[in-house]
Protein backbone atom coordinates (compact mmCIF):
# COMPACT_ATOMS: atom_id res chain seq x y z
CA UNK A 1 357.03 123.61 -48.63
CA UNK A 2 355.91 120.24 -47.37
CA UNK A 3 352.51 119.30 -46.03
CA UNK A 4 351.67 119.50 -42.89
CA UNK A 5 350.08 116.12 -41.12
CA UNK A 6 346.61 115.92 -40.28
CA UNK A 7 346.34 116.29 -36.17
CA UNK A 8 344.64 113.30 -35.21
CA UNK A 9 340.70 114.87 -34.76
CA UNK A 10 340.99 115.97 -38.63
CA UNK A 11 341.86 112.50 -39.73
CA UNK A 12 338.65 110.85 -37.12
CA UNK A 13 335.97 109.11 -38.98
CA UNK A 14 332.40 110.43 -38.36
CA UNK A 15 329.59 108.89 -39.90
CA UNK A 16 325.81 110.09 -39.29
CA UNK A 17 323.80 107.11 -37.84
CA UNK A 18 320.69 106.12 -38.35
CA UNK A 19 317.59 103.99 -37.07
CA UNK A 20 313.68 103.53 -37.76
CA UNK A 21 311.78 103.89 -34.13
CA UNK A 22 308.79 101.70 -34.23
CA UNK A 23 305.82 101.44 -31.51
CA UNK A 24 303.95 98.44 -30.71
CA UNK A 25 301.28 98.05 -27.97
CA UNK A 26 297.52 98.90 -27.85
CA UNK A 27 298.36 102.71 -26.09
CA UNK A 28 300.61 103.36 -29.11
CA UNK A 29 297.54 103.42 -31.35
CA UNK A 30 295.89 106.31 -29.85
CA UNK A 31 298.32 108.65 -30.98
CA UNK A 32 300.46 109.77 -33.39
CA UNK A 33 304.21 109.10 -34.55
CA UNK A 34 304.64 112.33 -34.72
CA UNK A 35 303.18 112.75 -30.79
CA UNK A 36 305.37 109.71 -30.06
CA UNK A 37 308.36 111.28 -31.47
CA UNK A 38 308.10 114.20 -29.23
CA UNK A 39 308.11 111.83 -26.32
CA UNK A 40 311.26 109.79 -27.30
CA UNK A 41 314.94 110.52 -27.00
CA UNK A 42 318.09 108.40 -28.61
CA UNK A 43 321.31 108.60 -27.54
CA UNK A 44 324.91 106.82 -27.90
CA UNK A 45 327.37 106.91 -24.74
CA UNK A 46 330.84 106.24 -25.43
CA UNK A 47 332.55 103.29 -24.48
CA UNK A 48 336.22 103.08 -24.33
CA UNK A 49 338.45 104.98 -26.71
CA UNK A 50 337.67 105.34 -30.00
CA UNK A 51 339.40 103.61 -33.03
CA UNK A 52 340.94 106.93 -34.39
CA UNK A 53 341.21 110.75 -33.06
CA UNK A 54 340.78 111.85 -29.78
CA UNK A 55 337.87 110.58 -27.14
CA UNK A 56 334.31 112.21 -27.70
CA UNK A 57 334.14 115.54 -25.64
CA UNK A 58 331.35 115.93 -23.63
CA UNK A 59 329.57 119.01 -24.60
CA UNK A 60 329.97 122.36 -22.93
CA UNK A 61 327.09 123.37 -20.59
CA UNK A 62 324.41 126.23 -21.98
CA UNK A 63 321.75 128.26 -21.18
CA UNK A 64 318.23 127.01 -21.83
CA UNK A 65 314.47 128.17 -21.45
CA UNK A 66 310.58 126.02 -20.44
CA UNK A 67 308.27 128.56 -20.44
CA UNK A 68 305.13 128.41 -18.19
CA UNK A 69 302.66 129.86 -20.58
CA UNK A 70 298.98 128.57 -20.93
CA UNK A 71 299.24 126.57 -18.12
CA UNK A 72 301.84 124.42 -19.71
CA UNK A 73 305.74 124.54 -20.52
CA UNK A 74 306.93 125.30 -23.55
CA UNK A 75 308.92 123.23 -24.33
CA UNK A 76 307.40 120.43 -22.69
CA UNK A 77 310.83 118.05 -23.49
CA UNK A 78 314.00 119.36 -23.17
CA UNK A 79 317.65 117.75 -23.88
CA UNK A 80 320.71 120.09 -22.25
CA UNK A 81 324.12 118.96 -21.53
CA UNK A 82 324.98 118.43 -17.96
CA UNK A 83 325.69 121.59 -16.11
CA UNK A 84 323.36 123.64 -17.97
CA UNK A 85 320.88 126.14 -16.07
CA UNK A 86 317.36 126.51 -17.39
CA UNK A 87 314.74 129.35 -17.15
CA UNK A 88 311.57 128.95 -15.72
CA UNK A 89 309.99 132.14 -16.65
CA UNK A 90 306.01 132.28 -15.64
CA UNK A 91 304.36 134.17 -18.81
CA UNK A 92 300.77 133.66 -17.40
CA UNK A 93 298.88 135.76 -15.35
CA UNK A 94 298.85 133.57 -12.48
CA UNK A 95 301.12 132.01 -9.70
CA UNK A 96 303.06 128.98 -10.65
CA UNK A 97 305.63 126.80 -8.22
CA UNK A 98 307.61 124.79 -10.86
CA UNK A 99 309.05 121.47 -8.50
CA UNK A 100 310.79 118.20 -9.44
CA UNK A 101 311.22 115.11 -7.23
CA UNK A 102 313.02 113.01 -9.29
CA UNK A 103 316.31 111.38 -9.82
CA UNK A 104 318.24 114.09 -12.38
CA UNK A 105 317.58 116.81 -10.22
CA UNK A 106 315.39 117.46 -7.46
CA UNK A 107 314.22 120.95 -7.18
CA UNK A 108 311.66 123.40 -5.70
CA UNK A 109 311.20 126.74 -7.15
CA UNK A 110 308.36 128.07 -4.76
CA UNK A 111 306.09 130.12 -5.45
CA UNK A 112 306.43 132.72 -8.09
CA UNK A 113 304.27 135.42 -9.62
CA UNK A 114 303.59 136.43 -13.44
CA UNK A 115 306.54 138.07 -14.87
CA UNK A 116 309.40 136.45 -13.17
CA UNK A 117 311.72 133.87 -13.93
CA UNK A 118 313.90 131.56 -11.63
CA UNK A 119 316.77 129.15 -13.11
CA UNK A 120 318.44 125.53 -11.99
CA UNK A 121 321.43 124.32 -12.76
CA UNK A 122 321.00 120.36 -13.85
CA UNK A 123 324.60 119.33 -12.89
CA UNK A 124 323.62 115.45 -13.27
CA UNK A 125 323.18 113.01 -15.67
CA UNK A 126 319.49 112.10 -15.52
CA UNK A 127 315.38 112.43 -16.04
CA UNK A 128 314.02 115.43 -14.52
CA UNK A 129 309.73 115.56 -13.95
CA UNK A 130 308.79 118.83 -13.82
CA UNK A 131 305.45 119.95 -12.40
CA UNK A 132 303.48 122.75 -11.48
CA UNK A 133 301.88 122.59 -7.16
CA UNK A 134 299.57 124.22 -8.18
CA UNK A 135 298.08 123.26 -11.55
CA UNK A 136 297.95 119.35 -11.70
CA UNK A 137 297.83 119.59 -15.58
CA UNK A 138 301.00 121.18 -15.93
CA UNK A 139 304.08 118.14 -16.65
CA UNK A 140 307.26 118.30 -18.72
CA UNK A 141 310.68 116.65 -18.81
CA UNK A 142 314.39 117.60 -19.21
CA UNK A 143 316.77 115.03 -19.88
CA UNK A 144 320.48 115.84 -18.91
CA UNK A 145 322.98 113.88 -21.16
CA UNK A 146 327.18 113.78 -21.29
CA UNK A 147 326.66 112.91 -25.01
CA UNK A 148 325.85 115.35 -28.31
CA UNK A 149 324.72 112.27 -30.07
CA UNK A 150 321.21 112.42 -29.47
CA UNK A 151 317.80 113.15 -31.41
CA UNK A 152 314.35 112.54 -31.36
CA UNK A 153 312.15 110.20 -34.15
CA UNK A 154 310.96 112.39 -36.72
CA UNK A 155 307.15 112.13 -37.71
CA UNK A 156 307.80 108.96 -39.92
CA UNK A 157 309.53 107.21 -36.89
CA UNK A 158 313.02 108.25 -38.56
CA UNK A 159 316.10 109.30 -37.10
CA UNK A 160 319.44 110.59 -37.28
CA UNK A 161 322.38 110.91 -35.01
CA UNK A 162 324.84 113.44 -36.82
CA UNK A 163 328.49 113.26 -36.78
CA UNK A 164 329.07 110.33 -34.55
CA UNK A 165 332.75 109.11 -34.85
CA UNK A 166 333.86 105.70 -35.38
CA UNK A 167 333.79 103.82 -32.17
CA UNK A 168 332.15 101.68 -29.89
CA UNK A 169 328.51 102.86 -28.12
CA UNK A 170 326.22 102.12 -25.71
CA UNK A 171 322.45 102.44 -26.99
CA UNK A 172 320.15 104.40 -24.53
CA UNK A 173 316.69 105.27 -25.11
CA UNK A 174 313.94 107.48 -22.83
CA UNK A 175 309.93 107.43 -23.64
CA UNK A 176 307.29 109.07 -21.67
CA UNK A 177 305.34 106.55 -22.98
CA UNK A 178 307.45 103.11 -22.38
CA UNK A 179 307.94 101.74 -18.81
CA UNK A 180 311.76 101.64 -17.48
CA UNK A 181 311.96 97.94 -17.64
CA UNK A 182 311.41 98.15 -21.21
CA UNK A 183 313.52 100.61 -21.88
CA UNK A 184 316.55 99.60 -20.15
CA UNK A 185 315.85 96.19 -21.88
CA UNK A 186 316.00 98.01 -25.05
CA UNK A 187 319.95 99.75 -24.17
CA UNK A 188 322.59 97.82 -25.98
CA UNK A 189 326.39 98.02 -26.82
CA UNK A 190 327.09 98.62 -30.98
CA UNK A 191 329.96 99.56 -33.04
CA UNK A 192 329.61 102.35 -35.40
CA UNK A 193 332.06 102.38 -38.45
CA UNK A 194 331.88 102.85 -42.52
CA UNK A 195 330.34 99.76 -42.42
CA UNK A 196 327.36 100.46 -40.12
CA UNK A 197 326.10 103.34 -39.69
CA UNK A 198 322.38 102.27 -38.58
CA UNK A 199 320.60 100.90 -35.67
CA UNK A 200 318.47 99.24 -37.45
CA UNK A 201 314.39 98.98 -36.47
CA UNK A 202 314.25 99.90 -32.83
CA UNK A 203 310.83 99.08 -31.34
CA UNK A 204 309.78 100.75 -28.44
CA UNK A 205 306.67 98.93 -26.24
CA UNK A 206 304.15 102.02 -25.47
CA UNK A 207 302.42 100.72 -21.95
CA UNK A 208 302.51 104.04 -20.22
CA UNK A 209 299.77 106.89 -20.30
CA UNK A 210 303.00 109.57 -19.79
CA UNK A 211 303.13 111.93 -16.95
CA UNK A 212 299.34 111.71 -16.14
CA UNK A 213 298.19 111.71 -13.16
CA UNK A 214 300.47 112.68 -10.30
CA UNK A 215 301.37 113.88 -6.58
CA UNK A 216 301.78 116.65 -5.48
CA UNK A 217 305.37 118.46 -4.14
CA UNK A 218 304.22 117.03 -0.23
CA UNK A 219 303.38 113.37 -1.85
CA UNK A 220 299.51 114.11 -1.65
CA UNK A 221 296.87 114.39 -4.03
CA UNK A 222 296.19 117.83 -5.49
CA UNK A 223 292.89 119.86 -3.73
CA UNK A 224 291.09 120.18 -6.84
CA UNK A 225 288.64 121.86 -4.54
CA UNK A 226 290.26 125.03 -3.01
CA UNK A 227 291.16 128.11 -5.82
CA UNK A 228 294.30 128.22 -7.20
CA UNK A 229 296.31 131.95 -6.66
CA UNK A 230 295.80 133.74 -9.83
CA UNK A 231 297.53 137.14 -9.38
């Protein structure tokens, strides 16, 4: 019997990738890599076709949970492929109104009692700030991305990007803590083969205190002074 030939995504080189996330700057001191880790997301975008086997799917959408519990969300950043719907169950005993105003998808979920849950679907590529109306203290983020090649550092600033096939790549970071000048000056084009498979030292300039302070759903400040619903 003769053998059969390898279809072409069987015969694609995929290498894992690697890199060593760095943080420079005066903020960056306060905290630690393993804190700045959880604020940091690497990904590779596809450019072009790819040397051999078929062109990088982008991966299917899923379902996905940030719970309001505490008076945060748990957890507070979360990577989903575009088109996915997330959960915003409340698990306190209190009112929350989960809202976003920014560009990956603008959304207001009202107001909403202990016990229930209401979902969005993130069908665009972007940064989504999510907040709470009512408790200034609340922030996370969900990052919606065409690409499975992502991660986040690990606590020794480490990190790998599994299975990533032989191609060409365009570089994209996101940090809470780095401004977007600095990270879009950071983005660049590389070329991942058997012959490099790392990044190299990627240092990312911490000049941001994160979410922080913020507005409001109506562009005001919050009224710290009136009391919150808590039923």
């Amino acid at each position: 019997m003769g053998q059969t030939a390898p279809s072409p995504a069987a015969s694609a080189a995929a290498f894992d990738v690697t890199a060593a996330v760095h943080y420079s700057g005066e903020a960056s001191q306060h905290r630690s890599m393993r804190d700045l880790g959880r604020r940091t997301v690497i990904w590779l975008v596809p450019v072009g076709e790819p040397k051999s086997g078929p062109p990088p799917q982008s991966p299917p959408p899923g379902t996905f949970t940030m719970t309001q519990k505490d008076k945060e969300f748990h957890p507070r950043l979360l990577v989903v492929p575009v088109g996915s719907t997330v959960s915003f169950p409340n698990a306190d005993p209190y009112f929350h109104n989960v809202f976003s105003l920014f560009n990956g998808r603008r959304f207001d979920l009202g107001l909403y009692q202990s016990g229930q849950t209401r979902t969005v679907a993130f069908s665009r590529e972007g940064v989504s700030y999510i907040f709470c109306n009512i408790h200034p203290e609340m922030s996370a983020v969900i990052l919606s991305l065409r690409t499975p090649y992502f991660a986040s550092p690990g606590p020794e600033g480490d990190i790998t990007l599994r299975s990533v096939p032989e191609g060409t790549y365009r570089l994209e970071i996101w940090s809470e803590l780095a401004s977007p000048e600095a990270l879009r000056s950071l983005s660049r084009t590389v070329k991942i083969d058997r012959n490099d498979t790392t990044l190299g030292k990627i240092e990312i300039p911490v000049s941001s205190p994160g979410l922080g302070e913020h507005l409001n759903k109506f562009g005001l400040p919050y009224d710290t002074h009136s009391p919150a619903p808590e039923y």
